[in-house]
Protein backbone atom coordinates (compact mmCIF):
# COMPACT_ATOMS: atom_id res chain seq x y z
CA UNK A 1 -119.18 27.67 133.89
CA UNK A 2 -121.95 30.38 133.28
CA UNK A 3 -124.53 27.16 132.77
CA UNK A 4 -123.43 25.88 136.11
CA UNK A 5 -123.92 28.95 137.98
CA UNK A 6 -127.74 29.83 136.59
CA UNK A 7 -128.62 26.56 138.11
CA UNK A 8 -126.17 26.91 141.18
CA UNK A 9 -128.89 28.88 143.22
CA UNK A 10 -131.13 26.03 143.06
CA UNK A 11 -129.35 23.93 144.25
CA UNK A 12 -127.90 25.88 147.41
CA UNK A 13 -131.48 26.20 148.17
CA UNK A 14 -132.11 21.96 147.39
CA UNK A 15 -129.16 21.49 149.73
CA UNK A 16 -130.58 24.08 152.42
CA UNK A 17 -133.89 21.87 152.57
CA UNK A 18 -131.83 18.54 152.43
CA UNK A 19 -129.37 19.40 155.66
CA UNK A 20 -132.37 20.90 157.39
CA UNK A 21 -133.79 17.58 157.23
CA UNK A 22 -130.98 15.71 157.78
CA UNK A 23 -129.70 17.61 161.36
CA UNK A 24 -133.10 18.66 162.21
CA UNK A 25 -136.13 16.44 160.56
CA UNK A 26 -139.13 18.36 159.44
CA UNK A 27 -142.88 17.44 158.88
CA UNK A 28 -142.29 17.08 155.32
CA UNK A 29 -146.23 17.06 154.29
CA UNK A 30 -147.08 19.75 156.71
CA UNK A 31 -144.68 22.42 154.98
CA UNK A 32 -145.73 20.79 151.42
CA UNK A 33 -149.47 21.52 152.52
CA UNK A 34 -148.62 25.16 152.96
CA UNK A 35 -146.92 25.20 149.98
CA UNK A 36 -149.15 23.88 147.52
CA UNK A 37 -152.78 25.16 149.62
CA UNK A 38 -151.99 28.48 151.08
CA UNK A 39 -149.25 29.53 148.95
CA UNK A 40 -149.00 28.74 145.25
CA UNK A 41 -152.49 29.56 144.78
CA UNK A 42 -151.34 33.27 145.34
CA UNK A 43 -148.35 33.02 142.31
CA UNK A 44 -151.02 31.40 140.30
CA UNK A 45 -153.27 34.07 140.30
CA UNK A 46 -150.94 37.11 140.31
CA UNK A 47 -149.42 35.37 136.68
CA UNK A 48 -152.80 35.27 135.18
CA UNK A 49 -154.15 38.26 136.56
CA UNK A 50 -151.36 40.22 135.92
CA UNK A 51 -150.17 38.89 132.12
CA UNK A 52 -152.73 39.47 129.71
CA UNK A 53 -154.28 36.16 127.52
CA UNK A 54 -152.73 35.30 124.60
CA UNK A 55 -152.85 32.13 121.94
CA UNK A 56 -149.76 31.16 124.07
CA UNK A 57 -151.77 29.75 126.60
CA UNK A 58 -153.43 27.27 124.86
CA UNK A 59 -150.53 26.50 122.79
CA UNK A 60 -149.28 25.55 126.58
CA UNK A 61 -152.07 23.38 126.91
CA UNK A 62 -151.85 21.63 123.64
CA UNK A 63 -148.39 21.17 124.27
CA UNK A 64 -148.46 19.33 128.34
CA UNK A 65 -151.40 17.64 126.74
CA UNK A 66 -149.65 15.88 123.63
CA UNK A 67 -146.09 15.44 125.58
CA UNK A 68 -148.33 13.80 128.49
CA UNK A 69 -150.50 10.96 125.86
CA UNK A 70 -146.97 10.90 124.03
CA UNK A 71 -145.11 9.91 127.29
CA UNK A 72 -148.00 7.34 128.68
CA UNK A 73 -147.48 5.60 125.56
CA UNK A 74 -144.06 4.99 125.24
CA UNK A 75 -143.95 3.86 129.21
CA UNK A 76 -146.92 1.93 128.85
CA UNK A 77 -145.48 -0.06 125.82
CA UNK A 78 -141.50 -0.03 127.43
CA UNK A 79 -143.47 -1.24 130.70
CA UNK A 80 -145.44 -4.30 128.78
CA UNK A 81 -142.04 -5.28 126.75
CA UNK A 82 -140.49 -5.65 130.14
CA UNK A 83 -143.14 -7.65 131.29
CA UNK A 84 -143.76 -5.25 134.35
CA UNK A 85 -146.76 -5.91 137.28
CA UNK A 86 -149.09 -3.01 137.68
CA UNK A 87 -147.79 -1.62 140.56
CA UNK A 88 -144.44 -1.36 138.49
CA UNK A 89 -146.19 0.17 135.70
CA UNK A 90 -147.75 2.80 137.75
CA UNK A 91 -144.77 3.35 139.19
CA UNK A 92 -142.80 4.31 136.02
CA UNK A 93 -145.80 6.46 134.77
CA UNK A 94 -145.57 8.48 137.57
CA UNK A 95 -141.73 8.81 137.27
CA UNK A 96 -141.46 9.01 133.28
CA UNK A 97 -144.60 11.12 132.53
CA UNK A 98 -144.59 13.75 134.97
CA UNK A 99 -141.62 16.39 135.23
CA UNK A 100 -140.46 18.94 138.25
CA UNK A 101 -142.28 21.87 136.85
CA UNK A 102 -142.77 23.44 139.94
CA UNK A 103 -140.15 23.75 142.40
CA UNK A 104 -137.56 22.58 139.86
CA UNK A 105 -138.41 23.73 136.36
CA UNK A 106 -139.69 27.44 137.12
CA UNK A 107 -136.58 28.81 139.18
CA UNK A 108 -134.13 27.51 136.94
CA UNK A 109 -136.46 29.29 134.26
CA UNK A 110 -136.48 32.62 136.25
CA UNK A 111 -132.47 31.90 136.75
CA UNK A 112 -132.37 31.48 132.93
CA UNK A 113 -134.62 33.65 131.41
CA UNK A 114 -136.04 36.16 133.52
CA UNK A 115 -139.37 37.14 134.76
CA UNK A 116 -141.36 36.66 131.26
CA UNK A 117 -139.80 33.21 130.63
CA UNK A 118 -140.49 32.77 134.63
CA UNK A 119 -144.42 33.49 133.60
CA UNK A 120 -145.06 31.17 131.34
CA UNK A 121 -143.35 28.68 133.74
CA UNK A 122 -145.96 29.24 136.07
CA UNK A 123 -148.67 28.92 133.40
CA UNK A 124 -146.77 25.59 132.91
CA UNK A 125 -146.76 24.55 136.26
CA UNK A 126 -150.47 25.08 136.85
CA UNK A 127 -151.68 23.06 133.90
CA UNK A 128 -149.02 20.07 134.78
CA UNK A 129 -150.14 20.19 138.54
CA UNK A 130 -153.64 19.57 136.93
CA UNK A 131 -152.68 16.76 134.95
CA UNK A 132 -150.50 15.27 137.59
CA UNK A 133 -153.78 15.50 140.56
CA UNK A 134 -155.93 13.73 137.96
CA UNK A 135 -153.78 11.39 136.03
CA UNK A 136 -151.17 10.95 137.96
CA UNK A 137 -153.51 10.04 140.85
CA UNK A 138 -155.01 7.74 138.92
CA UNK A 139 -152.59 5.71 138.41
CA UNK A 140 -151.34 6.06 141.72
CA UNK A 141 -154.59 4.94 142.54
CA UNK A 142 -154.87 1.62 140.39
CA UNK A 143 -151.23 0.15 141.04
CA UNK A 144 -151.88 1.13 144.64
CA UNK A 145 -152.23 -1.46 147.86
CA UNK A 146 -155.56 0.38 148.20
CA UNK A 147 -157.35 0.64 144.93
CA UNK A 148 -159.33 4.16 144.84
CA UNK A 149 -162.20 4.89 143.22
CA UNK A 150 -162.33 7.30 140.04
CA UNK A 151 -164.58 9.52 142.19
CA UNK A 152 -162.30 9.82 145.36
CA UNK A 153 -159.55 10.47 142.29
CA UNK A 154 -162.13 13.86 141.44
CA UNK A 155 -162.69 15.04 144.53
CA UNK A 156 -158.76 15.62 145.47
CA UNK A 157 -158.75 17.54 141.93
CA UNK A 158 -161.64 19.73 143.01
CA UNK A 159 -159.95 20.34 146.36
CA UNK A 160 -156.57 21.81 144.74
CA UNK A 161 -156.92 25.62 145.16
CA UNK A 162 -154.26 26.24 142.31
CA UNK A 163 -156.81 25.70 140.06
CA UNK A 164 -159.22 27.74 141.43
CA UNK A 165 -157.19 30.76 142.17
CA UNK A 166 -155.89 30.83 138.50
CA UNK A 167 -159.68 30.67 136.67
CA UNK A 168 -160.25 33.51 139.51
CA UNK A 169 -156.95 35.20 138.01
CA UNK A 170 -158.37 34.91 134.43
CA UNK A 171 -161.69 36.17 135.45
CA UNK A 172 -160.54 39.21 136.60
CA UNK A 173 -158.40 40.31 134.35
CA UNK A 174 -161.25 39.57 131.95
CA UNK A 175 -163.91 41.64 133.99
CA UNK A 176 -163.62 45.56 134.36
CA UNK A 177 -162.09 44.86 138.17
CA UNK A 178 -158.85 46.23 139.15
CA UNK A 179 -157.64 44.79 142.53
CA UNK A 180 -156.42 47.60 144.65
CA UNK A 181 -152.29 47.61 144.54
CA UNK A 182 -152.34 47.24 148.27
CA UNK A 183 -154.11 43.90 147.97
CA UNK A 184 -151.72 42.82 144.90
CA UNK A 185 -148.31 43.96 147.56
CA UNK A 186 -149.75 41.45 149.89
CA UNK A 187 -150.73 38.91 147.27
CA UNK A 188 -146.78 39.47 145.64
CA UNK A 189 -145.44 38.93 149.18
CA UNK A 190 -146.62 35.82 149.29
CA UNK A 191 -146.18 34.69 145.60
CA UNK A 192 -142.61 35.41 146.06
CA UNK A 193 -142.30 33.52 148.77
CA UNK A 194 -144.12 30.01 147.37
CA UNK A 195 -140.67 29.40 145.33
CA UNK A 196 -137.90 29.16 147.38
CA UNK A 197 -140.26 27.27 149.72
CA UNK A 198 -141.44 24.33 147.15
CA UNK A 199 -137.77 24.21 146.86
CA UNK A 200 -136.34 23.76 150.27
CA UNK A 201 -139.50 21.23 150.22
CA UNK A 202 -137.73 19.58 147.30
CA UNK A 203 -134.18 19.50 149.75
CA UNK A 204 -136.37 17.95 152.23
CA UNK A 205 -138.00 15.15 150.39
CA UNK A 206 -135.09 13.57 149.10
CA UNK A 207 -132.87 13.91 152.21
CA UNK A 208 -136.14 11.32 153.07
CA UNK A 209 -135.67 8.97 150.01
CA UNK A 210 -135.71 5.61 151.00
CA UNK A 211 -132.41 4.23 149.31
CA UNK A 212 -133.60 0.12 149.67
CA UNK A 213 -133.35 -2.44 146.73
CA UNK A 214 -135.11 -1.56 143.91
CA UNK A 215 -135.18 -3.07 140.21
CA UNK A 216 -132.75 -0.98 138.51
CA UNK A 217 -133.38 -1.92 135.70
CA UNK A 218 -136.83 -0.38 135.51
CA UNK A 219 -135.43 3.00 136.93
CA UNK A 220 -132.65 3.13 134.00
CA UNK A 221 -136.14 3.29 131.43
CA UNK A 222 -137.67 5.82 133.15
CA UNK A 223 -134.54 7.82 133.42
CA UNK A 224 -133.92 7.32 129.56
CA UNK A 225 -137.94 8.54 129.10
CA UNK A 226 -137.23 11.58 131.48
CA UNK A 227 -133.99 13.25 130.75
CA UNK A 228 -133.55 12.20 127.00
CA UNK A 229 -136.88 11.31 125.02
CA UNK A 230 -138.75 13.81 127.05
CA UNK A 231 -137.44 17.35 125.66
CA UNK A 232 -136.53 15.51 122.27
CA UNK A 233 -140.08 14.56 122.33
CA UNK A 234 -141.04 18.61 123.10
CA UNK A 235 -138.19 19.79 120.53
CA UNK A 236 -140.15 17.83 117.95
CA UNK A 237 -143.85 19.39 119.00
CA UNK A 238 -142.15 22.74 118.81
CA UNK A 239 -140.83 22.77 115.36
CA UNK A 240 -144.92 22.84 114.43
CA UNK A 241 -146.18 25.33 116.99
CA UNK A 242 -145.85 28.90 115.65
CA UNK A 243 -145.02 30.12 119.14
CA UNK A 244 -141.87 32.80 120.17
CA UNK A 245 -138.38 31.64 120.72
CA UNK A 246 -138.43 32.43 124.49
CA UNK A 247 -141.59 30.24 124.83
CA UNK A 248 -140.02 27.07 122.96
CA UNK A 249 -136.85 27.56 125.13
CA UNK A 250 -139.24 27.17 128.41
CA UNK A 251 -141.03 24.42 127.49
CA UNK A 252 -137.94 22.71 126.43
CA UNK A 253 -136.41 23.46 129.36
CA UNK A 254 -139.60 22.41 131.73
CA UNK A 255 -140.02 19.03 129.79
CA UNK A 256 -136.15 17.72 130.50
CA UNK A 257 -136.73 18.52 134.36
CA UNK A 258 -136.19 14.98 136.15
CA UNK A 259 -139.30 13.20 137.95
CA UNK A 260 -141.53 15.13 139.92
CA UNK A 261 -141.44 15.26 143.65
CA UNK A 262 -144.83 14.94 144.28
CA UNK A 263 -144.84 11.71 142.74
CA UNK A 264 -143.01 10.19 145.85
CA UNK A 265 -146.04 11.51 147.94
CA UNK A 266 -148.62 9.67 145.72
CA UNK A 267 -146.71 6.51 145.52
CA UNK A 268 -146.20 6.38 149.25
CA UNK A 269 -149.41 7.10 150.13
CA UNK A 270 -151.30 4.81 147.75
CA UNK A 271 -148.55 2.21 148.20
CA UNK A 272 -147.34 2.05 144.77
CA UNK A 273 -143.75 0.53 144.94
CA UNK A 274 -142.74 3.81 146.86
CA UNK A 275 -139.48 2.76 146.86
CA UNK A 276 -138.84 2.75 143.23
CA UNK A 277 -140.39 6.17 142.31
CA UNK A 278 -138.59 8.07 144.92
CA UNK A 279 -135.29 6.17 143.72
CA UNK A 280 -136.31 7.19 140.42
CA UNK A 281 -137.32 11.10 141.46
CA UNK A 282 -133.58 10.90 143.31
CA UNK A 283 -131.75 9.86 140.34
CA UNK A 284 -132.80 12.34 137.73
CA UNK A 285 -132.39 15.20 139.85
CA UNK A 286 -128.70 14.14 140.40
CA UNK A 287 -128.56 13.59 136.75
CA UNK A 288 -130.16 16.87 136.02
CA UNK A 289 -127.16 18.42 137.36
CA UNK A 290 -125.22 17.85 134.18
CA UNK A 291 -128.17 17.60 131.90
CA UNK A 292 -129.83 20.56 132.66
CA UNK A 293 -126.77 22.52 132.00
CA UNK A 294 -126.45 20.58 128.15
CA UNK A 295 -129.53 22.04 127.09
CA UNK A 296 -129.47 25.26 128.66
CA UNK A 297 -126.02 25.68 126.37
CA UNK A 298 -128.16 23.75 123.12
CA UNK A 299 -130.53 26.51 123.67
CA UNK A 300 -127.99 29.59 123.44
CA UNK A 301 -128.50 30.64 127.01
């Protein structure tokens, strides 16, 4: 019962954003432009300006790397076996690669484990927001109605200011420059608040999930690749890292989070069977309601 309620919270939050959208019907992309431009910038930088640099940061890196080439393998060869189009290929990369780090993964951290498991979260979520604008768009991109080109691919990375405002976050903390505490209240205020609303976003987009036909048979792989070979995958990479028990427990934690949400965006926008990622992105959340709770309790918490 104690597993249920740390992820309880979330969810009363999911189902805030889903009813909202439901009775009332929101510009989804406008509030998930705030979120990701004007807001999550400011919890990026406050975690690396405020936590100083250890070897656990690039053991982060190493790790979402690894997991990511790890992942695109095993879709790319289930995808070929099942003699998938390219569209549907792209489509399960998107769902099977990339988790919910963001407005999934880091509040049920913070639920779990507190502020310092709740930091290297965000470390987490930064790096797997970069891999996700690059390849993620990519692939978007190629299985797409409308083929784009590798460069328009690198100019929406350059233009995420997540990226930006964490490099500025490591720079300072690196520099002799303390930002005034006035300055870091105002930053806070709205770090704090970039959470709960990448979460209600979350609510939103799949009260918007377009249930139509899909092949279900290509969702039940990617939900086997998400929820199960995923964090079995990152238990594995962790036996080798000589990291700290709290850290292993995050990134455990972060890699069995179902699909991202921002998939759904990239496949609707580039036209990459839309339908089947956000059925996908739907299905392992409502699985993640049980499995979530399974390896919080494998993990002791």
């Amino acid at each position: 019962m104690d597993l249920i309620l740390i992820i309880l919270p979330v969810f009363i939050i999911f189902f805030i954003g889903y009813m909202g959208q439901k009775l009332i019907g929101f510009d989804i992309k406008s509030i998930s432009t705030v979120a990701l431009y004007l807001m999550s910038p400011f919890l990026a930088f406050r975690t690396f300006y405020s936590n100083a640099l250890t070897m656990d940061y690039l053991y982060i890196v190493l790790f979402c790397l690894a997991l990511t080439v790890v992942l695109l393998a095993i879709v790319w060869l289930t995808a070929r076996a099942m003699k998938s189009t390219r569209p549907q290929l792209s489509a399960m990369i998107l769902g099977g690669v990339f988790m919910n780090s963001g407005n999934y993964g880091a509040p049920v951290v913070l639920f779990a484990f507190g502020a310092a498991g709740f930091d290297y979260a965000v470390v987490m979520m930064v790096f797997q927001s970069l891999l996700m604008n690059t390849i993620g768009i990519f692939f978007a991109s190629i299985g797409g109605e409308e083929k784009a080109t590798l460069r328009q691919s690198f100019q929406r990375v350059i233009r995420m200011p997540l990226i930006y405002a964490a490099v500025l976050g490591v720079g300072l903390q690196l520099l002799p420059i303390t930002v005034p505490q006035t300055l870091m209240e105002g930053i806070s205020l709205v770090a704090d608040a970039s959470i709960p609303t990448v979460m209600l976003v979350l609510g939103m987009q799949l009260a918007a999930i377009a249930r139509k036909k899909v092949a279900y048979r290509y969702v039940s792989a990617v939900v086997v690749v998400r929820m199960v070979l995923s964090p079995l995958i990152a238990a594995g990479f962790l036996y080798f890292m000589p990291i700290n028990d709290l850290l292993k427990a995050v990134i455990i934690v972060q890699s069995a989070m179902p699909s991202a949400a921002n998939t759904t965006m990239f496949a609707l926008q580039f036209g990459t069977e839309p339908d089947l990622v956000s059925f996908t992105t739907f299905i392992t959340t409502l699985i993640s309601i049980v499995t979530i709770p399974l390896v919080l309790f494998f993990l002791g918490v």
